[in-house]
Structure formats: structure tokens, C-alpha cells
C-alpha atoms as a PDB file:
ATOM      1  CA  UNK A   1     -12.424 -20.320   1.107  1.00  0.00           C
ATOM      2  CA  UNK A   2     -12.231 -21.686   5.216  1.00  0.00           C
ATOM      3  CA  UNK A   3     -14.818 -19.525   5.859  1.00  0.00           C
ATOM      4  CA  UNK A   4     -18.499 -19.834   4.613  1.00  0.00           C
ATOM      5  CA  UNK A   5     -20.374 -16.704   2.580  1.00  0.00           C
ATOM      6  CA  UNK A   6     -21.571 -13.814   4.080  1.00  0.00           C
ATOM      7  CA  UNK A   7     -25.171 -13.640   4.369  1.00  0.00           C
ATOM      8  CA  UNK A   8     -27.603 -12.444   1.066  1.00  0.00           C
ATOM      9  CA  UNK A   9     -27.951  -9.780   3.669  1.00  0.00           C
ATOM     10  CA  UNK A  10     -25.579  -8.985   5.342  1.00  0.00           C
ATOM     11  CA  UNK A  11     -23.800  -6.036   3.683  1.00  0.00           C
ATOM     12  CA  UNK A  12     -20.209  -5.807   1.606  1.00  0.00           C
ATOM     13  CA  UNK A  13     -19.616  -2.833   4.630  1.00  0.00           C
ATOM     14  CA  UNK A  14     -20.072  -5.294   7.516  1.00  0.00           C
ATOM     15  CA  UNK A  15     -18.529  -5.972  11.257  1.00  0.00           C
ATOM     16  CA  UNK A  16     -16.393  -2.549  11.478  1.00  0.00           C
ATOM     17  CA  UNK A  17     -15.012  -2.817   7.764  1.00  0.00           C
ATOM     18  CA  UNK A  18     -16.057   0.577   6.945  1.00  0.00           C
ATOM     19  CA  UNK A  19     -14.726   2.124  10.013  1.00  0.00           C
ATOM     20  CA  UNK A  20     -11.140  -0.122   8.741  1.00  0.00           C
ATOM     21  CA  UNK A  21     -11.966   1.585   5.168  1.00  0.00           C
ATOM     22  CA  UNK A  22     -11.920   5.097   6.576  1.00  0.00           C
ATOM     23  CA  UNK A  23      -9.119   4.833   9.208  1.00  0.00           C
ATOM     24  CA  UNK A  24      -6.440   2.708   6.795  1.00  0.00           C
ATOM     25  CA  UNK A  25      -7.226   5.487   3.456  1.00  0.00           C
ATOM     26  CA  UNK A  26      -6.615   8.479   6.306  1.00  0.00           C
ATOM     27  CA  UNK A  27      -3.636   6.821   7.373  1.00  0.00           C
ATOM     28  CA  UNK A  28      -1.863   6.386   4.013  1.00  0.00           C
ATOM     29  CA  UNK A  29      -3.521   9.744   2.967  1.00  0.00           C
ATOM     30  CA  UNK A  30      -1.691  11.231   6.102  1.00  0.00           C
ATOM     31  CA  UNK A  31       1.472   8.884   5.088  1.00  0.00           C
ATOM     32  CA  UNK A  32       1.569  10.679   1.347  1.00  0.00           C
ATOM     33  CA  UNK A  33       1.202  14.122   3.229  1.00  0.00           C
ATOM     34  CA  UNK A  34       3.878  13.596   5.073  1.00  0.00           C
ATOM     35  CA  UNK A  35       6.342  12.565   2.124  1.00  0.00           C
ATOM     36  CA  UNK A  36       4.711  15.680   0.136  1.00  0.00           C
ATOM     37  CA  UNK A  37       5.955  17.747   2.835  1.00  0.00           C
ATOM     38  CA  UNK A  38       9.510  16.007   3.317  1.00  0.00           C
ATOM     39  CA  UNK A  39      10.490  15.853   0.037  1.00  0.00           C
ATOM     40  CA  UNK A  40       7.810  17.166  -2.572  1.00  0.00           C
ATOM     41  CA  UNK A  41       5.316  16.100  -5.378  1.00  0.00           C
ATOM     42  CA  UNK A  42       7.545  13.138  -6.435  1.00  0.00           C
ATOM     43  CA  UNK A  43       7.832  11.675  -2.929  1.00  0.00           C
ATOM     44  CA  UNK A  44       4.392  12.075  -1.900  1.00  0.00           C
ATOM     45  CA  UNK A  45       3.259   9.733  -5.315  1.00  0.00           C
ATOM     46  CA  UNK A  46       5.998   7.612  -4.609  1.00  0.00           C
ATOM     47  CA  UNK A  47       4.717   6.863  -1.013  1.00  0.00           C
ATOM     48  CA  UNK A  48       1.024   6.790  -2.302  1.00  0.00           C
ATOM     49  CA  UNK A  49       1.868   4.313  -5.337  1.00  0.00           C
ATOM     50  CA  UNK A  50       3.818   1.966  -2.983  1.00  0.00           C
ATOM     51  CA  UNK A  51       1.772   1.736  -0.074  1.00  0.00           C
ATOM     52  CA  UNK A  52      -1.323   0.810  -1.859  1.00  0.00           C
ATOM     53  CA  UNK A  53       1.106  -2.058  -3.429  1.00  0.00           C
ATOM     54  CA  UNK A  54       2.104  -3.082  -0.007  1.00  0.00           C
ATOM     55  CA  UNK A  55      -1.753  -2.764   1.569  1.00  0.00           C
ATOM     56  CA  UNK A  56      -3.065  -5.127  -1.010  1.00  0.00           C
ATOM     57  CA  UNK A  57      -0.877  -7.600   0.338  1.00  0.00           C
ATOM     58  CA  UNK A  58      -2.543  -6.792   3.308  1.00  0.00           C
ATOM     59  CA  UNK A  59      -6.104  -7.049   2.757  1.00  0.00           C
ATOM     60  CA  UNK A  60      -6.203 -10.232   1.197  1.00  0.00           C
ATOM     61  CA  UNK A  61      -6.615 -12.195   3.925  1.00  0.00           C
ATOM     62  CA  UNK A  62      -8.212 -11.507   7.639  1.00  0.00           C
ATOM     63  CA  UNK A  63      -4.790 -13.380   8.940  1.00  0.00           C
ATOM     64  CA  UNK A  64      -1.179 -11.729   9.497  1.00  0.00           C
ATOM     65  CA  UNK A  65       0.282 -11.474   6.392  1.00  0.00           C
ATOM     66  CA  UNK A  66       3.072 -13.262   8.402  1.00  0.00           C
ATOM     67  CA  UNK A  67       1.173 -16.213   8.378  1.00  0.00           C
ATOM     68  CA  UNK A  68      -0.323 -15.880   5.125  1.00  0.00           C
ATOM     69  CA  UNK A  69       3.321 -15.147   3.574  1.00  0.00           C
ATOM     70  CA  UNK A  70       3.906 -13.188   0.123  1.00  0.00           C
ATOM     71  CA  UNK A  71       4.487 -16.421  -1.516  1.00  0.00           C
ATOM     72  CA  UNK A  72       1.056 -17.877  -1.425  1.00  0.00           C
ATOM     73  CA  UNK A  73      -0.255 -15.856  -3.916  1.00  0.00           C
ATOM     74  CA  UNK A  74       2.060 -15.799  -6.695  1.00  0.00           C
ATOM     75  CA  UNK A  75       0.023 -13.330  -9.127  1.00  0.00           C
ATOM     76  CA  UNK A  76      -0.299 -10.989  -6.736  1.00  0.00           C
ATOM     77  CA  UNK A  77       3.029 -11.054  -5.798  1.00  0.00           C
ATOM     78  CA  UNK A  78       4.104 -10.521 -10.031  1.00  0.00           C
ATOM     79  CA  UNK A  79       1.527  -7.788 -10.331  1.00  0.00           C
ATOM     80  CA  UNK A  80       3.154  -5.743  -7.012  1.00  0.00           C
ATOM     81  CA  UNK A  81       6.805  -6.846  -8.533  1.00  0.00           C
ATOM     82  CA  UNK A  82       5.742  -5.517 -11.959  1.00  0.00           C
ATOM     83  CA  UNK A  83       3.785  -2.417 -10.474  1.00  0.00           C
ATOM     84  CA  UNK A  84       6.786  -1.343  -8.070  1.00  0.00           C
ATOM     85  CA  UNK A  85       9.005  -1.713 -11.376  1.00  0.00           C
ATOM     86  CA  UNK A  86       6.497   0.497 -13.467  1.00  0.00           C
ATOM     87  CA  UNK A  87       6.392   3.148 -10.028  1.00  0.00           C
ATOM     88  CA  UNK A  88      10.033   3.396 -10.214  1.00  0.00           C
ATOM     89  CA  UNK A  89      10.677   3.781 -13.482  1.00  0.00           C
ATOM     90  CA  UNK A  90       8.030   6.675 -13.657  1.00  0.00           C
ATOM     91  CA  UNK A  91      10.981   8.623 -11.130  1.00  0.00           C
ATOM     92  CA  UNK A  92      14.197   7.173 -12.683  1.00  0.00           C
ATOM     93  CA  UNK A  93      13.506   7.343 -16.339  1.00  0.00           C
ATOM     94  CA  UNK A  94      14.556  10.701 -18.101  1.00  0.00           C
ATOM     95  CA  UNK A  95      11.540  10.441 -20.792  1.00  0.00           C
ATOM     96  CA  UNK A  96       8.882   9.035 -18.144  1.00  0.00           C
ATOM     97  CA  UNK A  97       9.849  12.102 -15.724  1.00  0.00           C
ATOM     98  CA  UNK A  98       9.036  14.879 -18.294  1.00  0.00           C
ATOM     99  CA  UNK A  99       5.886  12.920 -19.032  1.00  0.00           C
ATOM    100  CA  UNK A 100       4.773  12.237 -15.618  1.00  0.00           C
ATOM    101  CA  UNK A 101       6.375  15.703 -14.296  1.00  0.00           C
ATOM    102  CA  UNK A 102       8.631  13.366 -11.763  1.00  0.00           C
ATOM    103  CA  UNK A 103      12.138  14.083 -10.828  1.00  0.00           C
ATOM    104  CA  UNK A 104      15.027  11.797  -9.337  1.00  0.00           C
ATOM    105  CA  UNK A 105      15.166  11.069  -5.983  1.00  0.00           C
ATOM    106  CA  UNK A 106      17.934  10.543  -3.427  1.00  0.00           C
ATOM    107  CA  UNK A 107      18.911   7.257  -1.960  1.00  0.00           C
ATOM    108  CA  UNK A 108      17.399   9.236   1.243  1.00  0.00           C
ATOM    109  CA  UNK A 109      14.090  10.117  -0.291  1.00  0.00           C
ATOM    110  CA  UNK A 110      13.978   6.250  -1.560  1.00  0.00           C
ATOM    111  CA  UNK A 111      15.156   5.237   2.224  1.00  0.00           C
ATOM    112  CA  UNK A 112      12.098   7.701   3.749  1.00  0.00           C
ATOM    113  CA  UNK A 113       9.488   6.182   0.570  1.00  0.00           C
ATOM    114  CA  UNK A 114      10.191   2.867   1.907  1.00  0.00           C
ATOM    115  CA  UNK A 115       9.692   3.210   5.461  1.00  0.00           C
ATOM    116  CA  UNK A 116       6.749   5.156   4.560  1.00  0.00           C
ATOM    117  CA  UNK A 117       4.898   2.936   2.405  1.00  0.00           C
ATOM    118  CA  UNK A 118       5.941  -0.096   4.391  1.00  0.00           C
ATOM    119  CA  UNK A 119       4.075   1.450   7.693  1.00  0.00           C
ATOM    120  CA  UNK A 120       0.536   0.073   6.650  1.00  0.00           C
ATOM    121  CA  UNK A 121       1.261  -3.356   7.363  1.00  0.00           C
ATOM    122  CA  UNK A 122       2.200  -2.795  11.061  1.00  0.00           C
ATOM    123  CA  UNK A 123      -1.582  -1.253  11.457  1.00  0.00           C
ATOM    124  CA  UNK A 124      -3.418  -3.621   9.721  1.00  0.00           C
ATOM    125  CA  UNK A 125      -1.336  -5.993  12.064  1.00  0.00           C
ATOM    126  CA  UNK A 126      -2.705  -4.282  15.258  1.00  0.00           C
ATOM    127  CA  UNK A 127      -6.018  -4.102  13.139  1.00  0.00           C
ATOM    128  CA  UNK A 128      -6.307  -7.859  12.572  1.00  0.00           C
ATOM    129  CA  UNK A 129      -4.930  -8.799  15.794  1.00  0.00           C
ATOM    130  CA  UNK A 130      -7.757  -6.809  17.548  1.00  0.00           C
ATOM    131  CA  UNK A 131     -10.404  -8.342  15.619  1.00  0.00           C
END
């Protein structure tokens, strides 16, 4: 709300954000790739699911999320908690695994998911940091 609107027209796909689109979806597309081919089907939604929880934290705001903080926005910080929860349970729960054709992964597989899906926010760092 600092900042006034953007021009009637001016477009939604303005100063470089579609280039941002393009290069942040082909780096968590390569991200889920890489989990598909470390660990599987299971891995690669895991790492898809998760990043896109963790890159909505960071495009909600043209400053470092480490300025912003995950505090300030407490309903987006329930809906990632409760979407994270749902994610996980899809893996862990017998029932929800035959439904969503999931299996259990190792505390390994989790470590590798994490690091994974946490990766976006160090680009959109560089990426905000540069504009």
C-alpha cells in the first residue's frame, strides 16, 4: 500500500515481471525434476507442492522476505501451515497414499524435499536485490 497504482496502462506483465514469471516456474520446474529423478513420483510432488508454499511467501512483497518476516501476514502464514499439513499427510497417511498413489518417504527424501523446496527464496533474493 507504500507504493501508488500502476498505471490504467501500464500492463499486469510490466518492468521484467514476465521474464521473473518464466525464469522462477523453470526453476522450480527444474527443482521438481530433479527430486523426480532422486527419489521418484512422490518426491518430485512433494518438492513441487512445497516450493510453491514457500514462493508465495516470496512474492508478496517486492522486499526480502527477511525484512518483510513470515509473521506479518498471519493468514498467509495459516494457509502455508495448513497446506504443508494437508501435503504431508497426502505421503504419510496409509488411506491418502492409495488415493493419491503416494508412498512414504525417508527422513532423507524429507531432508532432500526441504532443501529443495526451500531453494526459491535464495533466487528471488538475488532477484529482488537486483531490481
Amino acid at each position: 500500500m507504500s507504493r501508488p497504482p500502476r498505471g490504467h496502462r501500464e500492463g499486469l506483465f510490466h518492468d521484467g515481471a514476465l521474464f521473473s514469471i518464466l525464469v522462477e516456474g523453470l526453476f522450480i520446474g527444474s527443482l521438481a525434476l530433479t527430486a523426480y529423478m532422486i527419489g521418484g513420483s512422490t518426491m518430485c510432488l512433494a518438492v513441487l507442492a512445497l516450493s510453491q508454499i514457500v514462493h508465495s511467501f516470496n512474492m508478496r512483497s517486492q522486499q526480502s522476505l527477511f525484512h518483510v518476516g513470515l509473521l506479518s501476514n498471519p493468514q498467509l502464514l495459516f494457509s502455508g501451515i495448513l497446506c504443508i499439513g494437508m501435503q504431508i499427510s497426502v505421503i504419510v497417511v496409509p488411506w491418502l497414499q492409495n488415493i493419491f498413489h503416494t508412498s512414504a518417504l525417508s527422513l532423507e527424501q524429507w531432508l532432500v524435499v526441504a532443501v529443495l523446496s526451500l531453494l526459491p527464496v535464495p533466487l528471488m533474493e538475488v532477484q529482488k536485490k537486483i531490481r
